[in-house]
Structures are given as C-alpha cells and as structure tokens.
Protein backbone atom coordinates (compact mmCIF):
# COMPACT_ATOMS: atom_id res chain seq x y z
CA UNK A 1 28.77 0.15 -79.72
CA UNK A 2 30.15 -3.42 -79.52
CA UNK A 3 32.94 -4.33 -76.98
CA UNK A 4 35.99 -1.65 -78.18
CA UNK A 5 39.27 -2.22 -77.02
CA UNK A 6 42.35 0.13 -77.19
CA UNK A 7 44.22 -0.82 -80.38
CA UNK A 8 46.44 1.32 -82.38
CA UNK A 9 43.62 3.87 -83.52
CA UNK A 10 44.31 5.05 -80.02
CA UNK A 11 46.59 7.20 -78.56
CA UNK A 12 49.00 6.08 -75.94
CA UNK A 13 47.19 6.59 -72.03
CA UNK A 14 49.11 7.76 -68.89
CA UNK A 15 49.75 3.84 -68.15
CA UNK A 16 52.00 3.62 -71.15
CA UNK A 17 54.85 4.92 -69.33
CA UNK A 18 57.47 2.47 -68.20
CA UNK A 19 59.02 2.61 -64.84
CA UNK A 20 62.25 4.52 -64.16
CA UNK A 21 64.90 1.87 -64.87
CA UNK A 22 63.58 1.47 -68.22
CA UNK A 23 63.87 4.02 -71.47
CA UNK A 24 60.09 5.73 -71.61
CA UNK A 25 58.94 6.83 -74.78
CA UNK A 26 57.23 10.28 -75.19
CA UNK A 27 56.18 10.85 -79.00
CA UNK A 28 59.93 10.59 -80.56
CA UNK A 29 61.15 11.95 -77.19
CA UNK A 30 63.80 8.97 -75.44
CA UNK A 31 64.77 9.95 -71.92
CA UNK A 32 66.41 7.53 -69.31
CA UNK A 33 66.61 7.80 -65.89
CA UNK A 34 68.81 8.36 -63.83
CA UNK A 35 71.59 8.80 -65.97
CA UNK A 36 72.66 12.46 -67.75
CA UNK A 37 72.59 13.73 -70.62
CA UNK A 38 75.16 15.73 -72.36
CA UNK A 39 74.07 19.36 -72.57
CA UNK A 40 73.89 19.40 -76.25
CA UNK A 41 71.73 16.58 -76.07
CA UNK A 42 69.65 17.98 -72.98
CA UNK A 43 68.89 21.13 -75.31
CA UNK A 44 67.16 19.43 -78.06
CA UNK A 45 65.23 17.38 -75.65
CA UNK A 46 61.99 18.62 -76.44
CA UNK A 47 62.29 19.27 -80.06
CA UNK A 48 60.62 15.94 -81.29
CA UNK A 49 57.89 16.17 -78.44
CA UNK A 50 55.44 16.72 -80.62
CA UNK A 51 53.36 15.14 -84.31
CA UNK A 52 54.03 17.19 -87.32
CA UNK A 53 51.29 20.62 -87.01
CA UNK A 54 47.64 19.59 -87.51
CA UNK A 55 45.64 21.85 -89.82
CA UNK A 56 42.69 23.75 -88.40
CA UNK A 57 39.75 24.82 -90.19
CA UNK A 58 37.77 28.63 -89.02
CA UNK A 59 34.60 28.12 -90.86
CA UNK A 60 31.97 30.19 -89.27
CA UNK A 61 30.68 28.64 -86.63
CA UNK A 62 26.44 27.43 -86.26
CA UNK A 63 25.42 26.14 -83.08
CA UNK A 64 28.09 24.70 -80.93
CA UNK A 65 27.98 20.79 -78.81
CA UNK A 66 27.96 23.43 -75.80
CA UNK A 67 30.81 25.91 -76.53
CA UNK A 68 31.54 27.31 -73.45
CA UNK A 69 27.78 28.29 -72.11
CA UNK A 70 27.28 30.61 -68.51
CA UNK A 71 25.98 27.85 -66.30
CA UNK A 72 24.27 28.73 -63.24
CA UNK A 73 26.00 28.44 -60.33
CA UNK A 74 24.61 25.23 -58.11
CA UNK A 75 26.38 24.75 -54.58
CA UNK A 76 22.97 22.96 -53.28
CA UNK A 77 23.03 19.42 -52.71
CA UNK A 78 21.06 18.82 -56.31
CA UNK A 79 23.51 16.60 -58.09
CA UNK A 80 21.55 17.26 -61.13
CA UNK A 81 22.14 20.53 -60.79
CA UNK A 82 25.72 20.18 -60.11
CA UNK A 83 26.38 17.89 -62.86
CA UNK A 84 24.36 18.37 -65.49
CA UNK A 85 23.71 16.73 -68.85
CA UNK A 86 24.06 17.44 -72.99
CA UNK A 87 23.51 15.31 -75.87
CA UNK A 88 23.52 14.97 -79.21
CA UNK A 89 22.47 11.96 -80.99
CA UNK A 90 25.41 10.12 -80.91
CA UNK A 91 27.30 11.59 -77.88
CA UNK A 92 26.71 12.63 -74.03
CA UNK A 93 28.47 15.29 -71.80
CA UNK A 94 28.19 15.50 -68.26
CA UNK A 95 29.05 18.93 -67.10
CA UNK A 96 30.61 19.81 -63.73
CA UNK A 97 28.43 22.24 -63.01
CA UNK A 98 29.36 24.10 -59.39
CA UNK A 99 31.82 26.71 -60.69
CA UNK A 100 31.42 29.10 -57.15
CA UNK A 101 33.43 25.70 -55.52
CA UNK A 102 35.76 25.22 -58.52
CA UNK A 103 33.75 22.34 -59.19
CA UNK A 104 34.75 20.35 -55.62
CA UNK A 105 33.13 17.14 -55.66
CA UNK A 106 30.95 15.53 -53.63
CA UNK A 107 29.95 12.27 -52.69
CA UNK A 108 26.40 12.98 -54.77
CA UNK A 109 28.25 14.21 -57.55
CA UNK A 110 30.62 11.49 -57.92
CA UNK A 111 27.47 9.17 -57.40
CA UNK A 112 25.73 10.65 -60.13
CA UNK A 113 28.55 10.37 -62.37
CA UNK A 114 29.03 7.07 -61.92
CA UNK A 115 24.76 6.67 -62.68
CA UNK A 116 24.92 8.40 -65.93
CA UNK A 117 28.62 6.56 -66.98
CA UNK A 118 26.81 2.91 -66.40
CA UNK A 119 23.78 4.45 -68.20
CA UNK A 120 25.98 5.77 -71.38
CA UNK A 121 28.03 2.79 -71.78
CA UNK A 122 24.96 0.30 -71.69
CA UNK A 123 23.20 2.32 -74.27
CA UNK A 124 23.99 1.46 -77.83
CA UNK A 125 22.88 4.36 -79.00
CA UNK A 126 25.46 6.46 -77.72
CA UNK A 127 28.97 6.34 -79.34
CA UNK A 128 30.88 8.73 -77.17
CA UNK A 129 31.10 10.34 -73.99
CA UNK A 130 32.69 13.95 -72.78
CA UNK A 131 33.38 15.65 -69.76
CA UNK A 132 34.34 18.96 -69.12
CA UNK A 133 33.90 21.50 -65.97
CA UNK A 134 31.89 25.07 -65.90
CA UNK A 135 33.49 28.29 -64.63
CA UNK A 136 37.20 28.50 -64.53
CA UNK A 137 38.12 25.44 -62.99
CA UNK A 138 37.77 21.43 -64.52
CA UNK A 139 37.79 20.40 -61.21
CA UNK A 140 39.41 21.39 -58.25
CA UNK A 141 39.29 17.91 -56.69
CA UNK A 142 37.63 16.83 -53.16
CA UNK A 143 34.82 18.93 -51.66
CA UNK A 144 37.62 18.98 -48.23
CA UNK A 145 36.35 21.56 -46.30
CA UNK A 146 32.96 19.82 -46.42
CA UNK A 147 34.87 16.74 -45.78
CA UNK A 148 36.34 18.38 -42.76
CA UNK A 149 33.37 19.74 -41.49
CA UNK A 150 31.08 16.50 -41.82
CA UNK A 151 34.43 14.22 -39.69
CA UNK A 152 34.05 16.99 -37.18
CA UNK A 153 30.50 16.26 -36.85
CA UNK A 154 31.39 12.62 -36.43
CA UNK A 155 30.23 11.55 -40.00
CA UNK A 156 32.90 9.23 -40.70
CA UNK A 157 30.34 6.94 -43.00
CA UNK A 158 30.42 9.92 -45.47
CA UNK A 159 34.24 9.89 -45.56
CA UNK A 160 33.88 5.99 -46.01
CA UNK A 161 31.22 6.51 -48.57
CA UNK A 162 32.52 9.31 -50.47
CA UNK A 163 36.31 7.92 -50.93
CA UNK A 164 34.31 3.95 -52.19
CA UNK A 165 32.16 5.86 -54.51
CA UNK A 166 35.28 7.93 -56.12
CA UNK A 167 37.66 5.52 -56.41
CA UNK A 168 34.65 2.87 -58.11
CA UNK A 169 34.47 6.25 -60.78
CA UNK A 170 37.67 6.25 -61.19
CA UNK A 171 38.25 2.66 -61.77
CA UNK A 172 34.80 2.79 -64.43
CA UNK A 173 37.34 5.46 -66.34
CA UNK A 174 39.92 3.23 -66.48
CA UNK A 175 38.12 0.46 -67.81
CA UNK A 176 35.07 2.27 -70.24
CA UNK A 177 34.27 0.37 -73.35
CA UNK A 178 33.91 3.53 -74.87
CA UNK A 179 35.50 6.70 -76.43
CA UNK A 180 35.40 9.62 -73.94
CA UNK A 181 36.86 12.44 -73.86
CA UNK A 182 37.80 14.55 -70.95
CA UNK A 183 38.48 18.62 -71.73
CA UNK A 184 40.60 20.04 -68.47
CA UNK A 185 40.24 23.30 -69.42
CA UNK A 186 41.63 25.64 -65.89
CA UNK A 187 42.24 24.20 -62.94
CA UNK A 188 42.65 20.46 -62.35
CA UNK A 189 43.74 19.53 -59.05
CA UNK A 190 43.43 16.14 -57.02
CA UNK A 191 41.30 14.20 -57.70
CA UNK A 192 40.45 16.09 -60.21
CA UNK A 193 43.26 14.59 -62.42
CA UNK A 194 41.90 11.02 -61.26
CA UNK A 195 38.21 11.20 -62.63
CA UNK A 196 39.96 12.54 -66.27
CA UNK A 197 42.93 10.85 -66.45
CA UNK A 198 42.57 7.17 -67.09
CA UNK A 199 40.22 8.21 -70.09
CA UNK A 200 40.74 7.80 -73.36
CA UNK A 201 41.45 11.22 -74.82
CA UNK A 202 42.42 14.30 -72.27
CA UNK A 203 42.47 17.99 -73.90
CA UNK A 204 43.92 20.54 -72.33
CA UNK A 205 44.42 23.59 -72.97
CA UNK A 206 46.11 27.31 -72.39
CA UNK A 207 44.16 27.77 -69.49
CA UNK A 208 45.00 24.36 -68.08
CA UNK A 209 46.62 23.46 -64.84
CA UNK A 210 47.35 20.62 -63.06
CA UNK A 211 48.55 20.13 -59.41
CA UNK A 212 48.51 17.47 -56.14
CA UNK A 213 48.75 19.78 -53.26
CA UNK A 214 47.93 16.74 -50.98
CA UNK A 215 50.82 17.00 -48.83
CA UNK A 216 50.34 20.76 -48.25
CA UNK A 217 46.73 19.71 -46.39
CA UNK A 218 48.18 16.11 -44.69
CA UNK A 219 46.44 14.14 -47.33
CA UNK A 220 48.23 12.06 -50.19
CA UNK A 221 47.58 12.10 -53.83
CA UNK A 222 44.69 10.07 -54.44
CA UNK A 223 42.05 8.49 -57.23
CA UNK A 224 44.71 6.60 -58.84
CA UNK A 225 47.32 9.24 -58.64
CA UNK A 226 49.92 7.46 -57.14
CA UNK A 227 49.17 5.07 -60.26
CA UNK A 228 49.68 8.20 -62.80
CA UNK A 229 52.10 10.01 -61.17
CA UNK A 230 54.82 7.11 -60.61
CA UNK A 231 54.83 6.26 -64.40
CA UNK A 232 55.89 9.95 -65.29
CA UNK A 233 59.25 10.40 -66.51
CA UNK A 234 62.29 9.99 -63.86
CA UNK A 235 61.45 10.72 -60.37
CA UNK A 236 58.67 13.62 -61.53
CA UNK A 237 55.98 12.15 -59.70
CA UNK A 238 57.21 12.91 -56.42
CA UNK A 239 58.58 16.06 -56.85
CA UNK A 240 55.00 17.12 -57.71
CA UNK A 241 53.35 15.30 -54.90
CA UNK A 242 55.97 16.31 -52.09
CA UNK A 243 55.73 19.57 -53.61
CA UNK A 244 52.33 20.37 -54.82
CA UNK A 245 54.06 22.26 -58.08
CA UNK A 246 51.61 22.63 -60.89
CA UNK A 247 52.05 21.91 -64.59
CA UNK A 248 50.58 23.69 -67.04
CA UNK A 249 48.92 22.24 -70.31
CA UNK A 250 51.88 22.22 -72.74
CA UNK A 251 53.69 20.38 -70.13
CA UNK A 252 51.21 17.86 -69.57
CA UNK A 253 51.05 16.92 -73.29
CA UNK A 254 55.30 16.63 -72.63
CA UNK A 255 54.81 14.08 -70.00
CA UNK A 256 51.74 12.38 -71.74
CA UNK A 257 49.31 13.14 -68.68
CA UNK A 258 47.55 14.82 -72.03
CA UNK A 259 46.61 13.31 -75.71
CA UNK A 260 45.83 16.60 -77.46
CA UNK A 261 46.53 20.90 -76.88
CA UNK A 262 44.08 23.23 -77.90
CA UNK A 263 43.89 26.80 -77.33
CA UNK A 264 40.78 27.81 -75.01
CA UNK A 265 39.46 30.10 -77.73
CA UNK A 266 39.30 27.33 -80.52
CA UNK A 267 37.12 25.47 -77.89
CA UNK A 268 34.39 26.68 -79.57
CA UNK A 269 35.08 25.02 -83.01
CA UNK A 270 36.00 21.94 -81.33
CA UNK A 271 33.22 21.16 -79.12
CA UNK A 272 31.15 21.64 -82.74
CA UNK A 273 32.80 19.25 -84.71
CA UNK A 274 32.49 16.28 -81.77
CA UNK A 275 28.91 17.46 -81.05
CA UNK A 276 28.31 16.52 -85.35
CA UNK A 277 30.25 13.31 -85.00
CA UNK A 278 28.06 9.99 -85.59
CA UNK A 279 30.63 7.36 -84.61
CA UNK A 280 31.95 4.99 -81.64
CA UNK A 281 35.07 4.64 -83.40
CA UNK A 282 38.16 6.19 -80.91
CA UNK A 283 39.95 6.94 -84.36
CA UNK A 284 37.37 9.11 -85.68
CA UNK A 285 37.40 10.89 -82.41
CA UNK A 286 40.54 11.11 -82.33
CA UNK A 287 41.00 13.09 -86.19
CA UNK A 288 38.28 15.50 -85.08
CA UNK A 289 40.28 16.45 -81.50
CA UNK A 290 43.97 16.45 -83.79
CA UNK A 291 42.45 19.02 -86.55
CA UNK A 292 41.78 21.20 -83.81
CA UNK A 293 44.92 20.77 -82.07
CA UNK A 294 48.03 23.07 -81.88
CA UNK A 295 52.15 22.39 -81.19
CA UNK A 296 53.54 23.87 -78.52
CA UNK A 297 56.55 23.37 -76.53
CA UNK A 298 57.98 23.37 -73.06
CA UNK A 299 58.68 27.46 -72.68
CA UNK A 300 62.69 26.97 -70.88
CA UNK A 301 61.19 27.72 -67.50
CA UNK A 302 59.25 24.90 -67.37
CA UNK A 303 60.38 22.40 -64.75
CA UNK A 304 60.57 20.02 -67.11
CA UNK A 305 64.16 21.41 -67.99
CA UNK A 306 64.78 20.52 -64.37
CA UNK A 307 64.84 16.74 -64.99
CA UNK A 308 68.00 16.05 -64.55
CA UNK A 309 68.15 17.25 -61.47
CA UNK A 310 65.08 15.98 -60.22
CA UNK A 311 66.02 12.34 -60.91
CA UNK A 312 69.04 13.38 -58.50
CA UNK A 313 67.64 13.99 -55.91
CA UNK A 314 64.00 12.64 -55.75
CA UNK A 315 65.47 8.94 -56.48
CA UNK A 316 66.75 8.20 -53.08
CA UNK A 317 64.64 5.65 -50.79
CA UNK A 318 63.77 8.00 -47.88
CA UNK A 319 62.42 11.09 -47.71
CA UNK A 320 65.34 12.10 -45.41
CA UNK A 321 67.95 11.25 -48.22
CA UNK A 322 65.87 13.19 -50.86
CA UNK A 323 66.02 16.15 -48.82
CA UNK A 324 69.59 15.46 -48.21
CA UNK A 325 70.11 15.53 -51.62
CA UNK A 326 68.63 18.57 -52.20
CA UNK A 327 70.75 20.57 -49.90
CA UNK A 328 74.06 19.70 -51.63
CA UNK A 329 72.36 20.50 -54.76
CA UNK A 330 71.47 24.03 -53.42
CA UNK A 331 75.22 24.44 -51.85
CA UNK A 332 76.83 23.54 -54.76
CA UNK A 333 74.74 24.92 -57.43
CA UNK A 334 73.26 28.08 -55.92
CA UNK A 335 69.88 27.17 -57.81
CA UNK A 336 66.95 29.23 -56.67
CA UNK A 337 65.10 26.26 -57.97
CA UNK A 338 66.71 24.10 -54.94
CA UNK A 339 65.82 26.45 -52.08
CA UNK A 340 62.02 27.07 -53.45
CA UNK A 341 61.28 23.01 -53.83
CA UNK A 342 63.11 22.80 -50.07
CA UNK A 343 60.79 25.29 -48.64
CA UNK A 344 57.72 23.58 -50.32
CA UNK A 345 58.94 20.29 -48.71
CA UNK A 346 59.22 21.43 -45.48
CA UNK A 347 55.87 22.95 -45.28
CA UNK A 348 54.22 19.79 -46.15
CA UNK A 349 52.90 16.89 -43.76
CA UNK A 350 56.18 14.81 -42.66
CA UNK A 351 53.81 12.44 -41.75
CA UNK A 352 52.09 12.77 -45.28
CA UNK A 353 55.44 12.63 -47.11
CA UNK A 354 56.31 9.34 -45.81
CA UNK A 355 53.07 8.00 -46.64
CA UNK A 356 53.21 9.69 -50.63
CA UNK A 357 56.90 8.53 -50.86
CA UNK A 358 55.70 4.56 -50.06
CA UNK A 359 52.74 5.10 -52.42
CA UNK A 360 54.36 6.33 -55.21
CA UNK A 361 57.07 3.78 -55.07
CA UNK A 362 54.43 0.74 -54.77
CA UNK A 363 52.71 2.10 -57.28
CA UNK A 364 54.75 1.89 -60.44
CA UNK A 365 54.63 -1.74 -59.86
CA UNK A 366 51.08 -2.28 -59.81
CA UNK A 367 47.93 -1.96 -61.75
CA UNK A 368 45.06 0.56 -61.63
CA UNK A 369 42.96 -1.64 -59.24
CA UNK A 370 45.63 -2.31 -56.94
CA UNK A 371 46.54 1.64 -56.28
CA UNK A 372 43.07 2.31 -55.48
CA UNK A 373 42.88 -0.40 -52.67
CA UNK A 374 45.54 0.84 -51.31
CA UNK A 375 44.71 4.56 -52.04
CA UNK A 376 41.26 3.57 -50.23
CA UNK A 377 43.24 1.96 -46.84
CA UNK A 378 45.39 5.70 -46.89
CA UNK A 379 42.40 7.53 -47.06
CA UNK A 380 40.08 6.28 -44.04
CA UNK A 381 43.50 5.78 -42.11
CA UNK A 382 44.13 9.55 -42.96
CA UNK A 383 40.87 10.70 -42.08
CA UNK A 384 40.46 8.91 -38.94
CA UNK A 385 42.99 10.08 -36.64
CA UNK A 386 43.88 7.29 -36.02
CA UNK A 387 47.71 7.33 -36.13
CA UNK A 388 47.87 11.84 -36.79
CA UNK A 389 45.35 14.55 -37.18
CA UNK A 390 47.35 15.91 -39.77
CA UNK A 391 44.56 16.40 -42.37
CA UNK A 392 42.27 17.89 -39.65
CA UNK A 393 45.35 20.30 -39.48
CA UNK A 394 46.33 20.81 -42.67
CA UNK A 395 42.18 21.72 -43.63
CA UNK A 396 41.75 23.41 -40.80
CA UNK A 397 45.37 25.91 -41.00
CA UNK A 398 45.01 26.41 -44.91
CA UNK A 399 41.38 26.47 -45.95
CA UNK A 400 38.95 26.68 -42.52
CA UNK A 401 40.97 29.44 -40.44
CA UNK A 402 43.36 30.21 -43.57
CA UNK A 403 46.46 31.14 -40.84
CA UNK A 404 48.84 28.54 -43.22
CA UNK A 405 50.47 27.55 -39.58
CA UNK A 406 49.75 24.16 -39.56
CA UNK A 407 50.95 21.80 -36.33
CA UNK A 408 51.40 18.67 -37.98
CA UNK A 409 52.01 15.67 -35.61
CA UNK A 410 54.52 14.60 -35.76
CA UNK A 411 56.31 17.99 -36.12
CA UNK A 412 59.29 16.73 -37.85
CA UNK A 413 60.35 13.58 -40.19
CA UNK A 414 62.66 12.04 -37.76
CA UNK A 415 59.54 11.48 -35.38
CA UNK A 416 57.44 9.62 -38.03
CA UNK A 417 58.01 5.45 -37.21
CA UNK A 418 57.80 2.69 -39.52
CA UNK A 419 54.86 1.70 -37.60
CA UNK A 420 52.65 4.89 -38.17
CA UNK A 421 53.61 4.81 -41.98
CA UNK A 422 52.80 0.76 -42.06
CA UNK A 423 49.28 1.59 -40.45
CA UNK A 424 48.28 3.40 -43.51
CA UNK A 425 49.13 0.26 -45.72
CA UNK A 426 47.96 -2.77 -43.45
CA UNK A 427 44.55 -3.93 -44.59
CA UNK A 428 41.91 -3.50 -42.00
CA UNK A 429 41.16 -5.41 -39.06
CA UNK A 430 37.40 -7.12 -38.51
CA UNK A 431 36.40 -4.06 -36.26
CA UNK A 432 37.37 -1.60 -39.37
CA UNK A 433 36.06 -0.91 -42.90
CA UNK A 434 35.59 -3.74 -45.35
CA UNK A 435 38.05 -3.44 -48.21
CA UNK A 436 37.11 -1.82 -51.27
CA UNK A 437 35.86 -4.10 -53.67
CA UNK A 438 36.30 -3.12 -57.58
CA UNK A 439 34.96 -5.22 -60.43
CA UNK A 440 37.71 -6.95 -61.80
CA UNK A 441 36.24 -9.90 -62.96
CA UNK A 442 34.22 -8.00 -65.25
CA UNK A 443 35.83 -5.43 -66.19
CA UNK A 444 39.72 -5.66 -66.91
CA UNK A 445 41.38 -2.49 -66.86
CA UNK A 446 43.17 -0.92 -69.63
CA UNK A 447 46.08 0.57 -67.87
C-alpha cells in the first residue's frame, strides 16, 4: 500500500472549507459571508455546483461487491454480528449490521471497528476500505437510550469508555493511509456523520439524510462535528445544530459534506465495479465512484436558498442575539421559515445551546484532534450531571417515555451562567477522567 497521502488525485474533504471571513470554494461555486448578494446573482448560485455529467454504463450486472443484501437483524451484544465483514481481494467492507436500531452504535461496535480499521490498514494486501450500513439507515448515531439506561444504573465507565473509543475511530478516519469509502445511503445522524465524514470519499445518495438533533436530547454535536459543521458555508453549522434540520444528499454534495451522488438504485452497479477494482490508488477509486455518479441540484426549497439569511442571524456571539435576530427577521419578513427555525430553537436544551454555540465557534479554529478533546470534556460533563440533567431529560422526554415535554434545567437561556457553560470546557481535575489521549505523534491528521 505504501504511505499515501492526499494529493490532487483526491477530492477536496469536509476540512477544505475556510472559515467564515474568508471566500470558501465549493466546485466553481464562490460564496462570502456575511455579505449579500444581489438577487440576480443569488439565483444562479448553484448553477456551477457541480463537474460536467459523468457517463454511466448499464451492462448487465454478474455478482455484485454486496449490492444491497437482506442482512439479518443482530441487536445482541455480538459485535461480529453487528458489524460484519466482506472482501474481495483487494478491498474490505465492514457492514453496520443492526438495521432493527437504525444501526445505533455501541461501545463493542465502535471497538470492533476500530480492530478491523488497524487490521486493514496494516495489511498490504488490501488497497481499499468501504463502509456502508444495512436496513434503511447508515447510521443513526449513539446507541442513547442504552446510554441512558446503563448512567441510570450507575455505569458511568461505559459512558467514559464508549465516548474514548468513538472519538479514537473517528480520529483513525481522519488520519487512514488509505482509500475508503463511506456510502451513507438513508439516515445519517450524529455521530453517524462523524465515523463517515473525515474519510476519503462519502457517497450519498437519494435516500440520504443527514441531521444533529443533539440539542433536541441536551447533548451537543459530537465525533468531530463541531469540527465539520463550523467549516460549512456562512453560519450553516449552527443553524443545523441549534436546530436539528436535516439535509438531504444533493445538499450535502452542495456544501461538500459529500464527494460523489448516486441514485440508490444504481447502487447495485457501483458496489460491482469497486468490488473488481485491484488498486490502492484514491484516483482510481475515485473514476470508478464518478462513472457512477449523477448531477443534481439544490431543488428551491432547499435551505440552502436560505443562506443569506442564515448568515444574518446565526452570526451573532450569543445565543440570545441569534434569537434576537431571528425575531426581526420574522416581523419584518413574515417568513414561515423564521417562525419554524424559532420554534425548533426553543425546544432545544438552553443549556445545550450555549454549550453547541461555544463549540462550534472554537472549532473552526482548530484541528481534528483538538475538537475531539474538547468534544470528549462536553461529553462526560454532559453525561454526568454534574452542572444539568438535561440529557437524562432530553432521553428520557423524547425516546424513553416519548411525552416530548422535556424540563430542561435551566428552563430558560437567561438562567444558564458563564460558569456552567465554562465547566463543560475546563479540562478535568485529578479526581476526574484523564484526558483523552489521540495519537498525534504518529499519525498527523489530514484535515
């Protein structure tokens, strides 16, 4: 395999974004935040999205790399069963394979992945790696109410456990000497996104979408999301994670969380034409995943359209001032848009918002590595109750007891202190959790 780097055989990753002061490139698409556009220009904004049309070819098809097989469903605690394993001679898959749960991780399968990842990329006989989900669902993030359920019993070492082992994945992504290839095909929430994302090559598709409902259930966006999201266009990233809004797969490929489109149904053909591939060069890879590929646009309900806007309001330093802004943009505009993304806000976590807001913000300065330690610090802080039982609340109201009343505590954003935000960031004391530890030294991240 020999020590690849990411050259220009590659296409761009999430971490190619620049931050919002700057102009950030997607395909032949220029946008600047936060100044407007005029409306002729804002019209043919996402006309030169996208490469010219890629040809596809509809031979008949032999035996596919694994083209969309019935698993069986596996909600035991078998990681083998729940992620399983295909090959081909020059090429692995690991397959999340516990469709009933939408494919919810677990602390054994995000162990196992992490096995079979250190396995691949030792091996020299193996060129490529792919991952894609069983059922409908890619992955519909954290295993929560088991979460919930095992802090309740007073397993917090599973928590600890669960959140060092995920974010060590996520980091391996982020910094694998080797082509992979990540296929989101249905629903990719949480962290989800963060086991996919910093890969090489991410397909999605017509079935494909993505979300961060973290705030909804007192949590914050996590896995390296708050590395992801804050290099999106504008102010995007926290409109999704205050809001939880999903994107589907054409708008992914818009904002570059995606490399490549494909419809579900040409799946098939593609999963074929990888599975015959004898290479570890990314630029093979990538021709096989581009003749399969198809151009779509932004359809003009997509929120995308709502950029403008969104760098308006979601710009300002506080939470308070972004929802501010947000209710002179519903009284003067009388946008539906306005009232629905209000709403959405004020269902979430104050608490949590305060936290994401911070996160987001810190993140578009730092590196992969650095938005994990601190993603790991939120996440035991969040978990323990030890400032708010928010995510006890927000688990319990929308996904234990399902009555979507949630008492978050503090009840309102004008109760929520420096001081309980700043106990999320602080590093730990000598009584707490040791820090996580990632292997920089070794391995230098990409993004």
């Amino acid at each position: 395999m020999g020590n690849h780097k990411r050259g220009s055989c590659c296409p761009p990753r999430v971490g190619d974004f620049q931050t919002p002061n700057q102009h950030i490139l997607i395909t032949e698409y220029k946008y600047q935040t936060p100044s407007l556009q005029p409306k002729t220009e804002r019209m043919q904004r996402f006309k030169s999205l996208f490469p010219q049309k890629s040809r596809f070819s509809f031979h008949t098809l032999t035996r596919p790399f694994s083209a969309q097989p019935k698993y069986a469903e596996h909600d035991d605690d078998d990681p083998q069963q729940q992620i399983s394993v295909e090959g081909r001679a020059k090429s692995r898959a690991a397959i999340l394979n516990r469709p009933s749960s939408l494919n919810a991780l677990t602390t054994s399968m995000v162990a196992r992945l992490k096995r079979l990842y250190d396995s691949w990329e030792e091996n020299s006989d193996i060129g490529f790696v792919l991952m894609k989900g069983s059922g409908r669902a890619f992955c519909s993030g954290t295993d929560v109410v088991r979460l919930y359920h095992s802090l309740n019993d007073g397993n917090a070492e599973e928590a600890e456990q669960f959140f060092k082992t995920l974010y060590s994945f996520v980091y391996l992504q982020g910094t694998y000497l080797k082509p992979h290839v990540a296929i989101l095909d249905g629903i990719t929430m949480g962290c989800g996104a963060g086991i996919s994302l910093p890969g090489m090559f991410r397909v999605v598709t017509d079935k494909t979408f993505f979300s961060h409902p973290e705030a909804q259930i007192g949590f914050h966006p996590d896995a390296g999301a708050s590395y992801f999201l804050s290099h999106l266009p504008g102010y995007l990233g926290e409109y999704l994670a205050f809001t939880g809004d999903k994107l589907n797969g054409v708008e992914m490929i818009a904002c570059r969380l995606a490399t490549h489109y494909s419809l579900n149904a040409r799946l098939g053909w593609l999963e074929e034409r990888l599975g015959k591939l004898m290479t570890d060069d990314p630029s093979v890879v990538e021709a096989s995943l581009a003749q399969y590929g198809d151009i779509v646009y932004p359809d003009r309900s997509s929120v995308l359209h709502k950029i403008d806007t969104i760098d308006r309001c979601f710009c300002h330093d506080t939470v308070e001032e972004i929802v501010e802004a947000l209710e002179k943009e519903a009284a003067e505009s009388y946008d539906e848009w306005c009232l629905t993304t209000l709403r959405k806000i004020k269902e979430a976590s104050p608490l949590s918002l305060k936290v994401i807001l911070r996160s987001i913000r810190e993140g578009r300065f730092e590196t992969l590595d650095q938005c994990l330690v601190r993603e790991y610090r939120i996440s035991l802080r969040g978990t323990s109750e030890r400032v708010s039982s928010d995510f006890f609340e927000g688990v319990r109201a929308r996904m234990v007891d399902k009555d979507f009343a949630p008492k978050w505590d503090p009840p309102s954003l004008k109760e929520v202190s420096d001081d309980m935000v700043e106990c999320y960031f602080s590093p730990f004391n000598e009584v707490e959790s040791a820090e996580l530890v990632l292997p920089t030294a070794l391995r230098e991240p990409y993004i």
